[in-house]
N, C-alpha and C. Protein backbone atom coordinates (compact mmCIF):
# COMPACT_ATOMS: atom_id res chain seq x y z
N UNK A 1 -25.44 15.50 12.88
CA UNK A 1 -25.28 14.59 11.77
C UNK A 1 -24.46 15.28 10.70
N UNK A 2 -23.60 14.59 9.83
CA UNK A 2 -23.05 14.76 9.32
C UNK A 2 -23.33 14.50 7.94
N UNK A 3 -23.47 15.35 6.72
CA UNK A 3 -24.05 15.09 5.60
C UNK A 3 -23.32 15.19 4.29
N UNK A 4 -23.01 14.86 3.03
CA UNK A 4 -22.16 14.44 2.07
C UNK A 4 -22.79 14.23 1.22
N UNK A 5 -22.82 15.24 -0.13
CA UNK A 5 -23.28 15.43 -1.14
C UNK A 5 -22.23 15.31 -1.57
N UNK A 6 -22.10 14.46 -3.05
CA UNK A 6 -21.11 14.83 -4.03
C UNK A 6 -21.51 14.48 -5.10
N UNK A 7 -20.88 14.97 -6.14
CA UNK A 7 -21.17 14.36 -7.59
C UNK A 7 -20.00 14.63 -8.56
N UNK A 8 -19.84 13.42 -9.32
CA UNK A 8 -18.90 12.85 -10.07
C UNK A 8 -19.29 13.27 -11.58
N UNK A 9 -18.43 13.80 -12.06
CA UNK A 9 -18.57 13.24 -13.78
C UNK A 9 -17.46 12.50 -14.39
N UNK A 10 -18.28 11.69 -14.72
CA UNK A 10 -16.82 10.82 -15.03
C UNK A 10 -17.18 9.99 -16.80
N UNK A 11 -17.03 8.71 -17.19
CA UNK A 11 -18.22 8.53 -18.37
C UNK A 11 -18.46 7.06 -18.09
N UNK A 12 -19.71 7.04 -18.53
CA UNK A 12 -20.75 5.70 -18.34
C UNK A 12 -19.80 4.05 -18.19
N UNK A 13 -18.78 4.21 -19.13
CA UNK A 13 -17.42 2.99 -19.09
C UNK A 13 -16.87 2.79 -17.89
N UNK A 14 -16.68 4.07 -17.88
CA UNK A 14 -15.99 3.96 -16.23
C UNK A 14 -16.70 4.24 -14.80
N UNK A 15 -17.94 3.68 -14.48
CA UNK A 15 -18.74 3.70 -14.07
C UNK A 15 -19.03 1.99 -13.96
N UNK A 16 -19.33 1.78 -15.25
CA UNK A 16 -19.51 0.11 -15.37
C UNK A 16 -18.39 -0.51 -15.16
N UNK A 17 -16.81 -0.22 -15.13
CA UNK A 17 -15.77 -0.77 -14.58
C UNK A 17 -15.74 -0.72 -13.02
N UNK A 18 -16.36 0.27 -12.20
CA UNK A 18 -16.13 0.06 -11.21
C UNK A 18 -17.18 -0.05 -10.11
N UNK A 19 -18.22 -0.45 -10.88
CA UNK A 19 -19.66 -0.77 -9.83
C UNK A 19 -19.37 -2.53 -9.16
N UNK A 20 -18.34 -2.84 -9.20
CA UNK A 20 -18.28 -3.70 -8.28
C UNK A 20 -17.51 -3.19 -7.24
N UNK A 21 -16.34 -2.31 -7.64
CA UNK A 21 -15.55 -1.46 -6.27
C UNK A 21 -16.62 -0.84 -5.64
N UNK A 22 -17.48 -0.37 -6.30
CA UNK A 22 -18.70 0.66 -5.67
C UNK A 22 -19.67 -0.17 -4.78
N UNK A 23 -20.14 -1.57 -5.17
CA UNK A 23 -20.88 -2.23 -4.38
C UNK A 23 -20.20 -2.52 -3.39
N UNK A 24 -19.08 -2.77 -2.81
CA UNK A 24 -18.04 -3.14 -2.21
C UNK A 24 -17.84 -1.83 -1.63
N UNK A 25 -17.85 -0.88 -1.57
CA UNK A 25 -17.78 0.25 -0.76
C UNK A 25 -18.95 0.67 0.01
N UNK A 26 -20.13 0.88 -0.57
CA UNK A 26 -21.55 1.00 -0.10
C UNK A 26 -21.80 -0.24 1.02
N UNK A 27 -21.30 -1.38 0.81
CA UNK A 27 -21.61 -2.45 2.02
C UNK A 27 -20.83 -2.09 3.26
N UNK A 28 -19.36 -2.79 2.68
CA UNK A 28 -18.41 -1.80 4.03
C UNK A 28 -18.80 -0.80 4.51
N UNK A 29 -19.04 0.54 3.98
CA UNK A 29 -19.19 1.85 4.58
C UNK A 29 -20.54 1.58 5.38
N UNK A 30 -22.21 1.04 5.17
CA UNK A 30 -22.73 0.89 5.95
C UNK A 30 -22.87 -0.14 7.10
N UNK A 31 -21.58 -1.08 6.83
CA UNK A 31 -21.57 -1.74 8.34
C UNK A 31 -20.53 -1.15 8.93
N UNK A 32 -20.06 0.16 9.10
CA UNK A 32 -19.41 0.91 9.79
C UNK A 32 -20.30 1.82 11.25
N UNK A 33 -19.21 1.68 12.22
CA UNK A 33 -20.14 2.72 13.06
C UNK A 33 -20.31 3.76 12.99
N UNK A 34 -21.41 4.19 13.41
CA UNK A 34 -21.76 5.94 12.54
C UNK A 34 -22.31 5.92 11.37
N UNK A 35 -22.09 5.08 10.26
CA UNK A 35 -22.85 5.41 9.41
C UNK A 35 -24.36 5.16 9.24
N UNK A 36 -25.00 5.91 8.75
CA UNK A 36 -26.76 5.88 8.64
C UNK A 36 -27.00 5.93 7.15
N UNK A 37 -26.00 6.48 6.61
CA UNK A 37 -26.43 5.65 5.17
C UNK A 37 -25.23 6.12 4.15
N UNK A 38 -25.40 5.06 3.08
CA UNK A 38 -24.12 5.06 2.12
C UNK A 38 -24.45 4.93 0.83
N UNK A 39 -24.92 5.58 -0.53
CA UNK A 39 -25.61 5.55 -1.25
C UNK A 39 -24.40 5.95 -2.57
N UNK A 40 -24.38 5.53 -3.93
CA UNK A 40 -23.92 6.14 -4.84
C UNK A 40 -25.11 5.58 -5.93
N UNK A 41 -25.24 6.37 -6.69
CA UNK A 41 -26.47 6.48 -7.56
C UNK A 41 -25.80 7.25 -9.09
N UNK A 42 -26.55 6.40 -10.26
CA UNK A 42 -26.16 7.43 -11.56
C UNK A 42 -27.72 8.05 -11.87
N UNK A 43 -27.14 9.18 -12.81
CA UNK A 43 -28.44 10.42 -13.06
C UNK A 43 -29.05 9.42 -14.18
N UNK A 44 -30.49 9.63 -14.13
CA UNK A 44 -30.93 8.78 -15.68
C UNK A 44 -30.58 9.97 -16.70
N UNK A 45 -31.10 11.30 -16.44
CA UNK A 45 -31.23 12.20 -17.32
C UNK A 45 -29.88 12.29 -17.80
N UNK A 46 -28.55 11.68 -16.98
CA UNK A 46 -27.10 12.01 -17.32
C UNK A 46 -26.09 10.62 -17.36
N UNK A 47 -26.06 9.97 -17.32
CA UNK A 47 -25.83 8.44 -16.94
C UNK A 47 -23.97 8.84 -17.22
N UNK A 48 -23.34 9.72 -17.64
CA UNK A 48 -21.77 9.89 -16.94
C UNK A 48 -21.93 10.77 -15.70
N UNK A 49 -22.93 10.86 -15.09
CA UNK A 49 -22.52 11.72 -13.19
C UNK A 49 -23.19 10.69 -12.32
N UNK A 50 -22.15 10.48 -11.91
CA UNK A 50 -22.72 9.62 -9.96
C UNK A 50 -22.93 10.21 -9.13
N UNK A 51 -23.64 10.26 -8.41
CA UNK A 51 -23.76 11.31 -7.14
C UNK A 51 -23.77 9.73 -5.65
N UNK A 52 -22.71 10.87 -4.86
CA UNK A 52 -22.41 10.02 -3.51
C UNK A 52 -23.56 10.89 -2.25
N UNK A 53 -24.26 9.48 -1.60
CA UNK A 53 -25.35 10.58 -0.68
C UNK A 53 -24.46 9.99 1.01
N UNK A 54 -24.25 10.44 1.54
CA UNK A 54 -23.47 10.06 2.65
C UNK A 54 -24.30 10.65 4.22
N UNK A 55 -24.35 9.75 5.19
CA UNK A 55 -24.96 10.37 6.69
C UNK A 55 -24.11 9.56 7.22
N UNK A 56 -23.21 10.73 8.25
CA UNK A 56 -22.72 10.34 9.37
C UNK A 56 -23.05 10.49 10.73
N UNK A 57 -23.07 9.88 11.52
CA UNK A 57 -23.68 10.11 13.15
C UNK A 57 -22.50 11.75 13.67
N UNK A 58 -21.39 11.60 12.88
CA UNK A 58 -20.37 12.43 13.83
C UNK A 58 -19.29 12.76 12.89
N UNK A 59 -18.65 14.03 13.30
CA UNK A 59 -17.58 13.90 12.27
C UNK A 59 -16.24 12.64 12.48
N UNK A 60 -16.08 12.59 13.52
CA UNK A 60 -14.76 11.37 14.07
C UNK A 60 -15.40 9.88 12.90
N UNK A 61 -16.80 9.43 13.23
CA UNK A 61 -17.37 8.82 12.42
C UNK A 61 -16.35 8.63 10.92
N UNK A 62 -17.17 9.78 10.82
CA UNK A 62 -16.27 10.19 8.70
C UNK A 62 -14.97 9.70 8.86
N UNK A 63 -14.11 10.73 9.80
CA UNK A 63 -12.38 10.79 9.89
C UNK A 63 -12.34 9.02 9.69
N UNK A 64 -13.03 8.71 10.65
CA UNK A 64 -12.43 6.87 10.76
C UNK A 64 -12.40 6.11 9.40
N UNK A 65 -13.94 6.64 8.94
CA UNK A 65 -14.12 6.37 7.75
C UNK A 65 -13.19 6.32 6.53
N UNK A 66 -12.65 7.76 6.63
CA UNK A 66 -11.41 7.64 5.80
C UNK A 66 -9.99 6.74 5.98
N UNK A 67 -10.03 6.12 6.65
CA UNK A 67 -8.58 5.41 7.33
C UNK A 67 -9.06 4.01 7.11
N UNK A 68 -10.45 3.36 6.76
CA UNK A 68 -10.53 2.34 6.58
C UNK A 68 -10.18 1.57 5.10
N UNK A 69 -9.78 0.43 5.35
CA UNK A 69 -9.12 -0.32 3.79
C UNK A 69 -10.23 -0.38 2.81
N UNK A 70 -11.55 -0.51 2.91
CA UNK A 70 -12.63 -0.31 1.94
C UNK A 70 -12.71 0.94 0.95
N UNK A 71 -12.21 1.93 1.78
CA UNK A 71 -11.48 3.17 1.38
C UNK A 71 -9.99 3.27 0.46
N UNK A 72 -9.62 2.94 1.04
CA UNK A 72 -8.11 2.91 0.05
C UNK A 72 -8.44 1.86 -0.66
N UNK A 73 -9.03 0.96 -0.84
CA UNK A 73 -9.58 0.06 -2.10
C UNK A 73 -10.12 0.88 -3.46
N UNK A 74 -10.88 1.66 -2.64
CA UNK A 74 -11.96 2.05 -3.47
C UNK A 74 -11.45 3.70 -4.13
N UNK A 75 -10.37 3.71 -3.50
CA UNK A 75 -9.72 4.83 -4.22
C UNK A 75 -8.75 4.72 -5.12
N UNK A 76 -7.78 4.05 -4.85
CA UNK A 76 -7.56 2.59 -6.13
C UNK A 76 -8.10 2.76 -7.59
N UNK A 77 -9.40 1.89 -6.95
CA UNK A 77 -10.32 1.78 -8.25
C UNK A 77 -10.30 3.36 -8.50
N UNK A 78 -10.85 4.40 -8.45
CA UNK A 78 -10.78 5.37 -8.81
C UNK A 78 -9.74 6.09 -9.53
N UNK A 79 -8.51 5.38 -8.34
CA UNK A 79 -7.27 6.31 -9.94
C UNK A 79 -6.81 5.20 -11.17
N UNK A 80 -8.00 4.70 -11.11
CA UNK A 80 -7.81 3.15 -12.08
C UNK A 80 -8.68 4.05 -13.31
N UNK A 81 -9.68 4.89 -12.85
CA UNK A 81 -10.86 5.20 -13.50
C UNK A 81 -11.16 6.82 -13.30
N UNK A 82 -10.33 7.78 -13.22
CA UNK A 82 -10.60 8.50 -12.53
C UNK A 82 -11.12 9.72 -13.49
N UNK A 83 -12.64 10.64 -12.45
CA UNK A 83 -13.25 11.43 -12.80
C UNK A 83 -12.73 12.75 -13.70
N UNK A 84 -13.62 12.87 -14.65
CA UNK A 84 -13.26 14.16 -15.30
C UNK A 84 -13.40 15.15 -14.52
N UNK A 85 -14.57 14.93 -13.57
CA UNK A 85 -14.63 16.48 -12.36
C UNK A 85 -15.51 15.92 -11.56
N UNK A 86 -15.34 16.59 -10.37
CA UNK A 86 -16.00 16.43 -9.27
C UNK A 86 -16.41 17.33 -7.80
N UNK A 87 -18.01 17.16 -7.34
CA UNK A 87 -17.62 18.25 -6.62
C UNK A 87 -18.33 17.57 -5.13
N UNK A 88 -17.86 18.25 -4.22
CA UNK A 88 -17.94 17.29 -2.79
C UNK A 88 -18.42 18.36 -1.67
N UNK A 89 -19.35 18.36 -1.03
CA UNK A 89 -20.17 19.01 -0.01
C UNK A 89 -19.94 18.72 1.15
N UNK A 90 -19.77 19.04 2.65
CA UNK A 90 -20.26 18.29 3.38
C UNK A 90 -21.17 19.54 4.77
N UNK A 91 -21.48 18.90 4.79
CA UNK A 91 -22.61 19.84 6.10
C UNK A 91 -22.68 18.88 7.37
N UNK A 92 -23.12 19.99 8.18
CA UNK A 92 -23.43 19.63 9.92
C UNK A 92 -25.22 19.52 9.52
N UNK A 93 -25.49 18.89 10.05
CA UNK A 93 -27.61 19.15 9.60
C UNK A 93 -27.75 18.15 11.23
N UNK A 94 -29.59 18.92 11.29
CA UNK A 94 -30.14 18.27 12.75
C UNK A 94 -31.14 17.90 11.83
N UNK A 95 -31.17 16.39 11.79
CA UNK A 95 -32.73 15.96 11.73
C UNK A 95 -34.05 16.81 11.98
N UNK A 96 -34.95 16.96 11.22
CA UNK A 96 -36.39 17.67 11.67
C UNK A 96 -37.12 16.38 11.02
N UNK A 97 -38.69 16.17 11.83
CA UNK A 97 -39.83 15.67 11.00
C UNK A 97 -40.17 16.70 10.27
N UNK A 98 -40.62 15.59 9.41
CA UNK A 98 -41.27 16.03 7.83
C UNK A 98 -42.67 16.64 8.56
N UNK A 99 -42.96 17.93 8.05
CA UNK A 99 -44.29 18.22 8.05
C UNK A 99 -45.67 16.96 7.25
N UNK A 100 -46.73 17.19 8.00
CA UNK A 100 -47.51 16.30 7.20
C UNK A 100 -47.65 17.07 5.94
N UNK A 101 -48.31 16.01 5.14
CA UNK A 101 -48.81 16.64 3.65
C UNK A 101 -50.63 16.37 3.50
């Protein structure tokens, strides 16, 4: 699995300009194959950083991912709005169960 941490600072305006590109990306991206989940979220404690939570089945998954028009839409919007900084993760991870509690 393929995993995708990122986080945005950008400011709260431009955030509210583009949470409809953003809802519009989060749908597309999870009716994609491979994906297991597509998440962008703002901090309460920080409300200018978004953080992107991303699971891919595979890396080819992602690659495709990037080549799709929901993508170049949504990047668009971004240099419409674009971040003061940003930083982007990605990891290989194997699923484990959760220990009980």
């Amino acid at each position: 699995m393929i995993v995708i941490n990122a986080a945005m600072q950008t400011d709260a305006d431009s955030i509210d300009a583009m949470k409809e590109a953003i809802a519009k990306m989060e749908v597309a991206s999870l009716a994609e194959d491979g994906c297991r989940d597509y998440c962008f979220s703002q901090e309460l404690s920080n409300p200018s950083k978004m953080r992107i939570t991303e699971r891919w089945e595979t890396m080819e998954a992602l690659a495709a991912h990037f080549q799709t028009p929901h993508m170049a839409e949504f990047q668009k919007a971004m240099a419409d709005h674009p971040p003061k900084g940003m930083e982007l993760f990605c990891y290989e991870a194997t699923e484990v169960d959760m220990p009980p509690r």
